[in-house]
Each structure stands twice: as structure tokens, then as C-alpha cells.
Protein backbone atom coordinates (compact mmCIF):
# COMPACT_ATOMS: atom_id res chain seq x y z
CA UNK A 1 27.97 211.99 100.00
CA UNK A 2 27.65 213.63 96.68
CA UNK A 3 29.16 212.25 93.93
CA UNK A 4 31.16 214.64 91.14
CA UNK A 5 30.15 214.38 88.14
CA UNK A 6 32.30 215.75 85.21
CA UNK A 7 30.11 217.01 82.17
CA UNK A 8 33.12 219.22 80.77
CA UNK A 9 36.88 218.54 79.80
CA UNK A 10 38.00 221.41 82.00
CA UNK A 11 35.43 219.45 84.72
CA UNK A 12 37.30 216.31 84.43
CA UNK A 13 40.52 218.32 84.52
CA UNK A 14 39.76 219.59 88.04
CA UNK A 15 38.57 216.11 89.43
CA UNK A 16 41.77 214.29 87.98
CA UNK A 17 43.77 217.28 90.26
CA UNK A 18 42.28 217.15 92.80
CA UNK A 19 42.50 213.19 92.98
CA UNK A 20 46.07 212.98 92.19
CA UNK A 21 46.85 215.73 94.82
CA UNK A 22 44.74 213.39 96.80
CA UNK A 23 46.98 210.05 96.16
CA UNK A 24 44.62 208.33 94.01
CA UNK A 25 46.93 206.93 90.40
CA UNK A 26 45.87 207.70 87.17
CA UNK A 27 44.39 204.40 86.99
CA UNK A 28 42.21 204.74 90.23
CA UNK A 29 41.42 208.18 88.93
CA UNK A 30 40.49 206.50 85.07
CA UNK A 31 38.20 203.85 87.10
CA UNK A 32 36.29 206.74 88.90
CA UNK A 33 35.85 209.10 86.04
CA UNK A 34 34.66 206.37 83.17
CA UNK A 35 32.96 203.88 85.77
CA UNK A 36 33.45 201.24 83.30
CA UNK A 37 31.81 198.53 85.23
CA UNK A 38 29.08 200.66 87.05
CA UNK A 39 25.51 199.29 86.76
CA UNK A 40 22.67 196.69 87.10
CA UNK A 41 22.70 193.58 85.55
CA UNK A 42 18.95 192.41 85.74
CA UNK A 43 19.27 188.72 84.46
CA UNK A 44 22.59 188.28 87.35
CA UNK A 45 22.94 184.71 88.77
CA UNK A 46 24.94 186.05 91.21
CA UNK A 47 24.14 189.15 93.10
CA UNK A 48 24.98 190.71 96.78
CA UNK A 49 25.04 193.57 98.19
CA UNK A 50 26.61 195.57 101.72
CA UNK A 51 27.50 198.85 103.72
CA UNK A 52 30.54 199.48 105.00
CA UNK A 53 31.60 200.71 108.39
CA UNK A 54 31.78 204.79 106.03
CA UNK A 55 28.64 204.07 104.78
CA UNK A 56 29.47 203.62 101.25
CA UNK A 57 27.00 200.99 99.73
CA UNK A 58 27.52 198.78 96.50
CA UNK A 59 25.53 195.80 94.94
CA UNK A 60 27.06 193.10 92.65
CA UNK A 61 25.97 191.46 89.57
CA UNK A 62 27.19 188.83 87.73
CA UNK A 63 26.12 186.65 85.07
CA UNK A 64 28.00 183.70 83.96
CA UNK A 65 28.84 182.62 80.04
CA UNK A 66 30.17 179.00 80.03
CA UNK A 67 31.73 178.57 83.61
CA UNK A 68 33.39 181.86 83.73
CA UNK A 69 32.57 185.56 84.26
CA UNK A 70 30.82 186.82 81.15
CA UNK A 71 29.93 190.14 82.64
CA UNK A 72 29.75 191.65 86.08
CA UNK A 73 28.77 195.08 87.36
CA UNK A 74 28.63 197.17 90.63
CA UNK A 75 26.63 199.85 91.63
CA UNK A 76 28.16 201.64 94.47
CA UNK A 77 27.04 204.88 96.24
CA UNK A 78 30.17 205.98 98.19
CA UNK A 79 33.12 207.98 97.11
CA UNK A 80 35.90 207.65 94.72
CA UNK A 81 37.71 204.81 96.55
CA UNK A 82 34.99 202.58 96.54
CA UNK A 83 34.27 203.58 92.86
CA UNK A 84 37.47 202.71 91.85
CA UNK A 85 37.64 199.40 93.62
CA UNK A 86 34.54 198.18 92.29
CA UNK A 87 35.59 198.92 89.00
CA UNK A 88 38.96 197.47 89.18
CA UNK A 89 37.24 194.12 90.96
CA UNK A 90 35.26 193.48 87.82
CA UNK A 91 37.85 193.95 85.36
CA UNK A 92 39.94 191.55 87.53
CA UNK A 93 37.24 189.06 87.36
CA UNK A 94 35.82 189.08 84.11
CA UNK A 95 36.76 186.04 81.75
CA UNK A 96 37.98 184.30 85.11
CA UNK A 97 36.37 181.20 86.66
CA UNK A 98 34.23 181.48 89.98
CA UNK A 99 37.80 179.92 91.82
CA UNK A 100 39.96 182.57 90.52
CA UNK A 101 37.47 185.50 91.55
CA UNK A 102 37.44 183.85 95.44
CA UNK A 103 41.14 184.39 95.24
CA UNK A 104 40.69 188.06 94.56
CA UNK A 105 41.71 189.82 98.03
CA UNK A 106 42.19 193.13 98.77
CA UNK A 107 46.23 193.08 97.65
CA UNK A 108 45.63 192.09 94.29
CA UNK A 109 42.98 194.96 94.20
CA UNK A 110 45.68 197.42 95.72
CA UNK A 111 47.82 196.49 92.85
CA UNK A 112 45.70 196.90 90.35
CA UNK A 113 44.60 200.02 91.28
CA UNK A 114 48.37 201.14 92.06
CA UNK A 115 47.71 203.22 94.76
CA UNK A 116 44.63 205.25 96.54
CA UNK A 117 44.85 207.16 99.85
CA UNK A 118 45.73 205.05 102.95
CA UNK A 119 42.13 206.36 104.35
CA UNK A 120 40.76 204.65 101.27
CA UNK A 121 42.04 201.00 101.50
CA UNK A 122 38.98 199.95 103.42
CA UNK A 123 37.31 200.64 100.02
CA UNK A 124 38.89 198.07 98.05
CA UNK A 125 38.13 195.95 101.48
CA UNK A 126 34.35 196.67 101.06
CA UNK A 127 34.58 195.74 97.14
CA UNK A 128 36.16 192.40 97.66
CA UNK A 129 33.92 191.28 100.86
CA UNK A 130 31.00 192.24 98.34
CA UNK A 131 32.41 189.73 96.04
CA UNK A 132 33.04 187.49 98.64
CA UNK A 133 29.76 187.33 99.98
CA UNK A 134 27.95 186.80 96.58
CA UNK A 135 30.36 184.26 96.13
CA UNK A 136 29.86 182.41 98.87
CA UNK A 137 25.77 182.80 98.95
CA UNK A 138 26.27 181.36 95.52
CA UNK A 139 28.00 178.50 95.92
CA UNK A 140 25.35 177.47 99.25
CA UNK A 141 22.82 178.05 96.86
CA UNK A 142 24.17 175.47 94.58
CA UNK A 143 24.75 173.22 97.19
CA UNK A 144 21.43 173.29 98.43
């Protein structure tokens, strides 16, 4: 899957059309176009990473500051549902303790995204059992 990539305003134009004609919100569409949260952290305590059953891919990083999320990033090859969930994942995390992000499920992602295509919801299901799993690696690693 090839991911668009707007380099012009009339560019961006025709992507936020053709998501919204789609059924992606403005704030789905806003998490896909700006990637906010997309990238590596290299110094991450906490890091995972999985395929979904469409093949769409993303990695996790976060890196604590004090007991809570100081930053966290995804990189995600996949389309603009998993995009967006990523991103909205991280913003719902960041500043939050390690409890509060295993609380995160796939409803709370819905709702902050507002609404992406029915096809889609097994995005924001890939983007919160990504957190879950680094979650959980990283609290057997601290038990260990």
C-alpha cells in the first residue's frame, strides 16, 4: 500500500475529499495528514511492534518522564485508518500514567477519532493491541 503524500494545498485539498467522502472526520483526516505522533523514538523504554490481519504494520515507542508518558511515537505502514489511530493513541496517552494507557481500548479510540469507516475499526484495534502488548512486555520485564 502506498501512502499519499500531500506536498501542495490543492494536494491536501483532494486527500481531505476524498477522506470525508470516505467517512473518515475531520479529526481522523487532521491525524493522517499532520502525523503528529509518527516516528522513532531511539532512547524508548517501552517499545513493540505487530501486523495486523490487512497487513498494516506499526511499532511503538515510549519513553517515560517521572512515572508518566513524556513522549510516545508510532511508526505505522498501513493506510489512513491505522494512521489515524496511532496518532490519536498517543495523544490519548501522553502525560497519562502507565494504568491509564492499559485502560485505553478501542472505544475510547473510536471517540476520539469521532468516526472512520466501519472497514477501518480494526485499525484503531491494531493501534491499541500495539499498546497493549508493549505494555504488558513492559510490565514482565519489570517484574522479572
Amino acid at each position: 500500500m502506498t501512502q499519499i503524500q500531500a506536498t501542495t494545498p490543492a494536494e491536501t485539498k483532494a486527500i481531505e475529499e476524498m477522506l470525508t467522502a470516505s467517512g473518515y472526520s475531520k479529526t481522523a483526516i487532521n491525524y493522517y495528514i499532520d502525523k503528529p505522533n509518527m516516528g522513532l523514538i531511539s532512547d524508548a523504554e517501552i517499545t513493540s511492534e505487530m501486523t495486523g490481519t490487512c497487513g498494516d504494520t506499526m511499532g511503538i515507542y515510549i519513553k517515560m518522564d517521572n512515572g508518566v508518558v513524556g513522549d510516545a511515537k508510532y511508526q505505522v505502514m498501513g493506510c489512513a485508518g491505522a494512521i489515524s489511530a496511532a496518532m490519536a493513541v498517543v495523544d490519548l496517552i501522553k502525560g497519562k500514567d502507565l494504568d491509564y494507557a492499559r485502560s485505553i481500548d478501542d472505544g475510547v479510540v473510536f471517540k476520539a477519532l469521532q468516526e472512520i469507516p466501519v472497514k477501518k475499526h480494526h485499525c484503531i484495534q491494531l493501534a491499541v493491541k500495539t499498546l497493549h502488548k508493549a505494555l504488558d512486555a513492559h510490565r514482565l520485564q519489570k517484574t522479572a
